[in-house]
Protein backbone atom coordinates (compact mmCIF):
# COMPACT_ATOMS: atom_id res chain seq x y z
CA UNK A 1 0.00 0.00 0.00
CA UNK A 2 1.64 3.28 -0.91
CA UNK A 3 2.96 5.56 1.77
CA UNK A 4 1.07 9.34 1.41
CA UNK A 5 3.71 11.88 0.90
CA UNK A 6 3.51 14.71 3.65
CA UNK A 7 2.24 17.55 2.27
CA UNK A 8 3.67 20.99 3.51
CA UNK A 9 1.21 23.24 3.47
CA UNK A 10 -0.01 24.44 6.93
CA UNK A 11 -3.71 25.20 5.20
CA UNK A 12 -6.20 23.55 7.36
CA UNK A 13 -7.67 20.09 5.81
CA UNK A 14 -11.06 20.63 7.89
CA UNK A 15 -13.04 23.69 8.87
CA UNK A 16 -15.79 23.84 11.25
CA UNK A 17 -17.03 26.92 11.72
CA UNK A 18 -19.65 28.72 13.87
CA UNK A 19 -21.08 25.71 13.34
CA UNK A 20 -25.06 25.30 15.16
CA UNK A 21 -27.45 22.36 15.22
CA UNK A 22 -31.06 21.53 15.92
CA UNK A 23 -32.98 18.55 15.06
CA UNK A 24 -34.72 18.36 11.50
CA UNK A 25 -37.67 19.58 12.59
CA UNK A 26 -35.54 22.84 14.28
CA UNK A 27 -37.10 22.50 17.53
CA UNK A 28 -34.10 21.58 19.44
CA UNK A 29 -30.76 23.55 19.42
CA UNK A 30 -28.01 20.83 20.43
CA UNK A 31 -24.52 22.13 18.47
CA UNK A 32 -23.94 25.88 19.09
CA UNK A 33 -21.18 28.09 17.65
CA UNK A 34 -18.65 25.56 17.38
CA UNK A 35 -15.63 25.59 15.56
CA UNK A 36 -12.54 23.28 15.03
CA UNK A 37 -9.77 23.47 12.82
CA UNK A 38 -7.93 20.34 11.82
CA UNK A 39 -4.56 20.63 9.65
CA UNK A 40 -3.27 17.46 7.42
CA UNK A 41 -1.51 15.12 9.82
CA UNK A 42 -3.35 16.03 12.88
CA UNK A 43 -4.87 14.00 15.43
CA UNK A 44 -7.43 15.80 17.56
CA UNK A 45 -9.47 14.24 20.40
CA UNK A 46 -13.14 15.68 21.20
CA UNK A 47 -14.01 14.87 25.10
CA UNK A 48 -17.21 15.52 26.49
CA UNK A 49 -19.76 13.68 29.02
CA UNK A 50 -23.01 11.97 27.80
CA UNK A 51 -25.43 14.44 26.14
CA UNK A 52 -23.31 16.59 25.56
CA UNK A 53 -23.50 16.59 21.45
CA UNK A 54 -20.28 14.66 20.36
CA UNK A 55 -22.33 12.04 18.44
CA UNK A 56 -24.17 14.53 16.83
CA UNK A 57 -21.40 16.52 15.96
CA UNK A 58 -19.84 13.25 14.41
CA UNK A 59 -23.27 12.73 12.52
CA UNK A 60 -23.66 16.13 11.27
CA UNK A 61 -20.14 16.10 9.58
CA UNK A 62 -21.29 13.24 7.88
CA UNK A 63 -24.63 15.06 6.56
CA UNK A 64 -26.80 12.74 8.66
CA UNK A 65 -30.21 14.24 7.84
CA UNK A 66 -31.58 13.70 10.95
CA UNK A 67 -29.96 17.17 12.20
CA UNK A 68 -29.85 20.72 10.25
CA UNK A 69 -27.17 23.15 9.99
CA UNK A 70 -28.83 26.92 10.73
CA UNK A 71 -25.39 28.44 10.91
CA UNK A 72 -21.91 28.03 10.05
CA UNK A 73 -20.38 25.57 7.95
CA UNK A 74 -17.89 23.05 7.25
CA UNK A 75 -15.01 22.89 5.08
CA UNK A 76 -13.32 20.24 3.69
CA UNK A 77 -9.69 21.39 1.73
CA UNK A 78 -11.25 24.98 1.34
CA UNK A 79 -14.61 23.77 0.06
CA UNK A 80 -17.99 24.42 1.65
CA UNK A 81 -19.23 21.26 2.11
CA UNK A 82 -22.14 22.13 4.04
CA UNK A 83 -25.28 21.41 1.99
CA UNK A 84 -23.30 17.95 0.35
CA UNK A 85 -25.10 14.70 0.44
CA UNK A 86 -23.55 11.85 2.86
CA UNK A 87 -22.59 10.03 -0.53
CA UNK A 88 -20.59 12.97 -1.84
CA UNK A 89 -18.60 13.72 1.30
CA UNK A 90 -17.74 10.15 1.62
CA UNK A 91 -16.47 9.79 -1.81
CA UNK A 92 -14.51 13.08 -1.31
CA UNK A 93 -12.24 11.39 1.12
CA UNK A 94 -14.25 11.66 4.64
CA UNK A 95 -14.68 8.42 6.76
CA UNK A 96 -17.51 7.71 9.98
CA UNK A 97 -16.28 4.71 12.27
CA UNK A 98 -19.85 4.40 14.41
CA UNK A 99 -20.09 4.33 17.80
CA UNK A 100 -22.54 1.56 17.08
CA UNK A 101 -22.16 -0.18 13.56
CA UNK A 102 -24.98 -1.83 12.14
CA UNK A 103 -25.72 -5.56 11.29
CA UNK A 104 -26.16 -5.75 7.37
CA UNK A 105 -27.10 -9.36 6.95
CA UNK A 106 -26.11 -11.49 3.83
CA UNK A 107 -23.30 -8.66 2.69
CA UNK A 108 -20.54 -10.12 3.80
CA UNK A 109 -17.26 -7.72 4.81
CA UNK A 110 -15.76 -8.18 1.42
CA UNK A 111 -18.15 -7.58 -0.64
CA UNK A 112 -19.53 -4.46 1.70
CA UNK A 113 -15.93 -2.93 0.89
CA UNK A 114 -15.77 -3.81 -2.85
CA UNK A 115 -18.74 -1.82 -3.03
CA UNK A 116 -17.26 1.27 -0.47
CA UNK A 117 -14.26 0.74 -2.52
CA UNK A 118 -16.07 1.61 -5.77
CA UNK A 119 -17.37 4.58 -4.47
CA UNK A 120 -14.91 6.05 -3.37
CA UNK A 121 -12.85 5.60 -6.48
CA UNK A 122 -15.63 6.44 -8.36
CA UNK A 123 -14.65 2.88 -10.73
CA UNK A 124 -15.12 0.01 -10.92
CA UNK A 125 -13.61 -2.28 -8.16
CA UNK A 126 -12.89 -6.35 -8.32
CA UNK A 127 -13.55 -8.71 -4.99
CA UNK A 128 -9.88 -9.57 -6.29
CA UNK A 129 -8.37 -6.35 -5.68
CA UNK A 130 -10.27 -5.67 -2.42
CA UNK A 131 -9.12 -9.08 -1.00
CA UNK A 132 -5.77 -8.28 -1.77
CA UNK A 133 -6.57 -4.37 -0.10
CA UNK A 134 -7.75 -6.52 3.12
CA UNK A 135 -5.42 -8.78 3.96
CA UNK A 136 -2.28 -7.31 5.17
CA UNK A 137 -4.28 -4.93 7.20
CA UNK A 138 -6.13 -7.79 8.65
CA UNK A 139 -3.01 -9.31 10.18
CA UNK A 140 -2.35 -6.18 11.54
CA UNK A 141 -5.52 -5.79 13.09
CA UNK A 142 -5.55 -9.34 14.21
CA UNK A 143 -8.31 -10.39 12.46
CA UNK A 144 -8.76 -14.17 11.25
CA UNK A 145 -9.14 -14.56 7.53
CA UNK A 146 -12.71 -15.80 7.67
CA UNK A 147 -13.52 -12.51 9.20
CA UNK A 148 -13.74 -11.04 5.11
CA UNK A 149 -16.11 -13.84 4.31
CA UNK A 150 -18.82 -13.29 7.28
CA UNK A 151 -21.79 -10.88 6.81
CA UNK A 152 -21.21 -7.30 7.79
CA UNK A 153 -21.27 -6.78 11.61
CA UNK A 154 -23.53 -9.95 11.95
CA UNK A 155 -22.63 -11.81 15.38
CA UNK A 156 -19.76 -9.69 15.62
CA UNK A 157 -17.95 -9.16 19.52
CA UNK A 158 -17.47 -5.40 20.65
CA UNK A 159 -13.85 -6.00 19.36
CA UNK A 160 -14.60 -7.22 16.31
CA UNK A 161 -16.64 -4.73 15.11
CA UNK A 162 -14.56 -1.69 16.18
CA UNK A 163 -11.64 -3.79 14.20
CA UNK A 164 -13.79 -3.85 11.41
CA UNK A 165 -14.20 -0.20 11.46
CA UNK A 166 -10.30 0.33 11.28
CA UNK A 167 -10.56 -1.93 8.41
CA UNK A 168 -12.70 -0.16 6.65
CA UNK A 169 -10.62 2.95 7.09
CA UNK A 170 -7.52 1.49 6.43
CA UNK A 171 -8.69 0.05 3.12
CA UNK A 172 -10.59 3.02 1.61
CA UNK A 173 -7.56 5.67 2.78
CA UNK A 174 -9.88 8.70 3.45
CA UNK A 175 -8.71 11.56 4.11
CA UNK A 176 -10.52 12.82 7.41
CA UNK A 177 -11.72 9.76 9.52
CA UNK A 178 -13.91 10.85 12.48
CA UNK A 179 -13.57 8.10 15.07
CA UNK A 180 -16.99 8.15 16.98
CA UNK A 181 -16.73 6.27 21.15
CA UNK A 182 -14.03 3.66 19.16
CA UNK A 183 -13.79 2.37 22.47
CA UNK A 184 -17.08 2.06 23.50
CA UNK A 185 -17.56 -1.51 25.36
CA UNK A 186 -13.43 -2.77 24.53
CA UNK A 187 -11.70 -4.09 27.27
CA UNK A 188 -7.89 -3.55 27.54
CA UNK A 189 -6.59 -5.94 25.24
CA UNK A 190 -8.99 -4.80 22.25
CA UNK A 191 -8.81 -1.02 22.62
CA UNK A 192 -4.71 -1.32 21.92
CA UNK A 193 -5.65 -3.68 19.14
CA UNK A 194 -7.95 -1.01 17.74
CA UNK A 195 -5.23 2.05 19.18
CA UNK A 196 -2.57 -0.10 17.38
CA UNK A 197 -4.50 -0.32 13.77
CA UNK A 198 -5.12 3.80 13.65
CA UNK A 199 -1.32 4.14 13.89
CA UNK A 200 -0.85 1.80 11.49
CA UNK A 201 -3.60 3.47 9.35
CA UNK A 202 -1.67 6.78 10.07
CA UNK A 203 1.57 5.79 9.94
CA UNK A 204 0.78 4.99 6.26
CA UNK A 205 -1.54 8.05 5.49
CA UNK A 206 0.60 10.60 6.78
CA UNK A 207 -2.05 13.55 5.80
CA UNK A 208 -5.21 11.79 7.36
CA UNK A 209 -6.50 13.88 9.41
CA UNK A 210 -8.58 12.00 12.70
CA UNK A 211 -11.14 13.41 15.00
CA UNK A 212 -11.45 11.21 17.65
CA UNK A 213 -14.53 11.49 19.51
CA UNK A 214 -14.40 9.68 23.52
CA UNK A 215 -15.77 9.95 26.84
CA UNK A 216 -12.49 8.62 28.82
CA UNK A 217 -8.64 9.07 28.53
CA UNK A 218 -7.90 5.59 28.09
CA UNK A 219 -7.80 5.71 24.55
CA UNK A 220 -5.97 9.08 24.07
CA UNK A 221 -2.92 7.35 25.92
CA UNK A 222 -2.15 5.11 23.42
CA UNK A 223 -3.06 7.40 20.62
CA UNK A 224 -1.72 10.80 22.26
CA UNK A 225 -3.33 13.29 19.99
CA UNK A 226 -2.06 16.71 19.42
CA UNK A 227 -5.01 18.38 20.37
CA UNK A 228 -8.12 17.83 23.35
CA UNK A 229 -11.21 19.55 23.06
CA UNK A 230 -14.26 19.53 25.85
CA UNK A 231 -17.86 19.38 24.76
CA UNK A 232 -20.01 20.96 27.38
CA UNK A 233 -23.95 21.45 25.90
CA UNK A 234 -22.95 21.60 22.69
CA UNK A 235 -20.59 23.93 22.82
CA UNK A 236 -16.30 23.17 22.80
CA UNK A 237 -15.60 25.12 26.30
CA UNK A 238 -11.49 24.22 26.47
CA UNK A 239 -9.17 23.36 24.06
CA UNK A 240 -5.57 21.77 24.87
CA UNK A 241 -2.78 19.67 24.60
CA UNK A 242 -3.07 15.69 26.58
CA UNK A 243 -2.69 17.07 29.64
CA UNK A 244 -5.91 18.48 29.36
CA UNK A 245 -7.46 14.80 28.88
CA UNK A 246 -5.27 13.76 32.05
CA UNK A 247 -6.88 16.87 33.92
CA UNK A 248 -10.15 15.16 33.22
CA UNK A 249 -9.25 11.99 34.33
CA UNK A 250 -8.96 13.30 37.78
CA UNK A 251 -11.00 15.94 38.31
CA UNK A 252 -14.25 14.82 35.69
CA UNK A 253 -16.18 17.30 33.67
CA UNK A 254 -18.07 19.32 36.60
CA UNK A 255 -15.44 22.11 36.82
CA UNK A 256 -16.31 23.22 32.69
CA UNK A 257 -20.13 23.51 33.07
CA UNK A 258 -21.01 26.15 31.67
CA UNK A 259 -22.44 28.03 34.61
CA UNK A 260 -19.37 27.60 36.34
CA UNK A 261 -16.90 29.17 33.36
């Protein structure tokens, strides 16, 4: 798999700006006035306690149509993506891992990829050529070679579906991955597995850009971003370096409410 050359240029990759939120039916504001720069090469971690509008940050990115942008917007390589269909900005280079992925019975991995893969490239894609994709990223991830063959997320463990996820990114090479509670129900073991793979992803995409979205620190010490922001009520009320996740980690998410900033 070819290495990504490093591009120079210190022009952000991804733009959020002023960016609010309500539901589709614009009764409830959830996202408001956020913004987030995110530079080629960067890893940024998004903190924040239940409620308090990561996941629908992560969905809105996406264009989940579900919630509705009344101001701001985002921007993907200098280009207003706000108003683009989920399609579009995932064939543009922009990649979801779900908190909770979804069971698609009789695809099986392979072929769900083939098809991803096709999109992306916008041609046609052989099972050939994604097997060949898959497999030396599923040794890496530890996954068993049967694992391509199963259908999508069906019977899957915790691990195994957050591996699968990492797959998936590793194989279509986007070029912003937002990383939604990765570590959401892994013990230990399976969360380095999973820390391990985006690494590897990076280490071999050296312009992806991550937004990793988590409740706890545990992940951010294996992955050690470059930049921490907290979520309070929808707004992004501290931003910092990992010491800011360690702060956290000890003292909890009382001390940034916002009636208390």
């Amino acid at each position: 798999m070819p290495v990504s050359e490093q591009n120079p240029s210190s022009s952000p990759l991804f733009e959020i700006n002023d960016l609010t939120v309500t539901t589709a039916d614009g009764e409830t504001e959830i996202l408001k006035h956020v913004n987030l720069t995110i530079k080629s090469g960067e890893l940024h971690a998004l903190m924040g306690p239940n409620g308090s509008g990561k996941s629908t940050l992560a969905s809105t990115l996406l264009g989940n149509p579900e919630y509705e942008v009344i101001e701001g917007t985002i921007r993907f390589k200098d280009e207003d993506i706000t108003s683009w269909p989920p399609e579009e900005r995932g064939q543009a280079g922009l990649f979801l891992a779900f908190q909770y992925p979804q069971e698609i019975p009789g695809v099986s991995v392979r072929n769900f990829l083939t098809q991803a893969l096709q999109a992306r490239k916008g041609t046609e894609v052989s099972t050939i050529e994604t097997y060949v994709a898959m497999q030396e990223w599923m040794q890496r991830l530890s996954i068993d070679s049967s694992f391509m063959d199963r259908y999508l997320n069906e019977k899957f463990s915790g691990g195994e579906k957050k591996r699968n996820e990492i797959l998936q990114m590793a194989v279509l090479e986007p070029e912003i991955a937002i990383l939604d509670e990765t570590d959401t129900g892994l013990d230990i073991d399976a969360l380095r597995v999973v820390a391990n793979g985006v690494e590897s992803v990076r280490s071999e995409l050296l312009n992806l850009g991550v937004l990793v979205i988590t409740h706890f620190q545990r992940l951010l010490t294996e992955l050690q971003p470059d930049h921490v922001h907290v979520m309070i009520d929808g707004q992004i009320v501290r931003s910092g370096g990992i010491e800011l996740a360690e702060h956290i980690e000890r003292e909890g998410y009382e001390q940034y409410e916002l009636s208390k900033l």
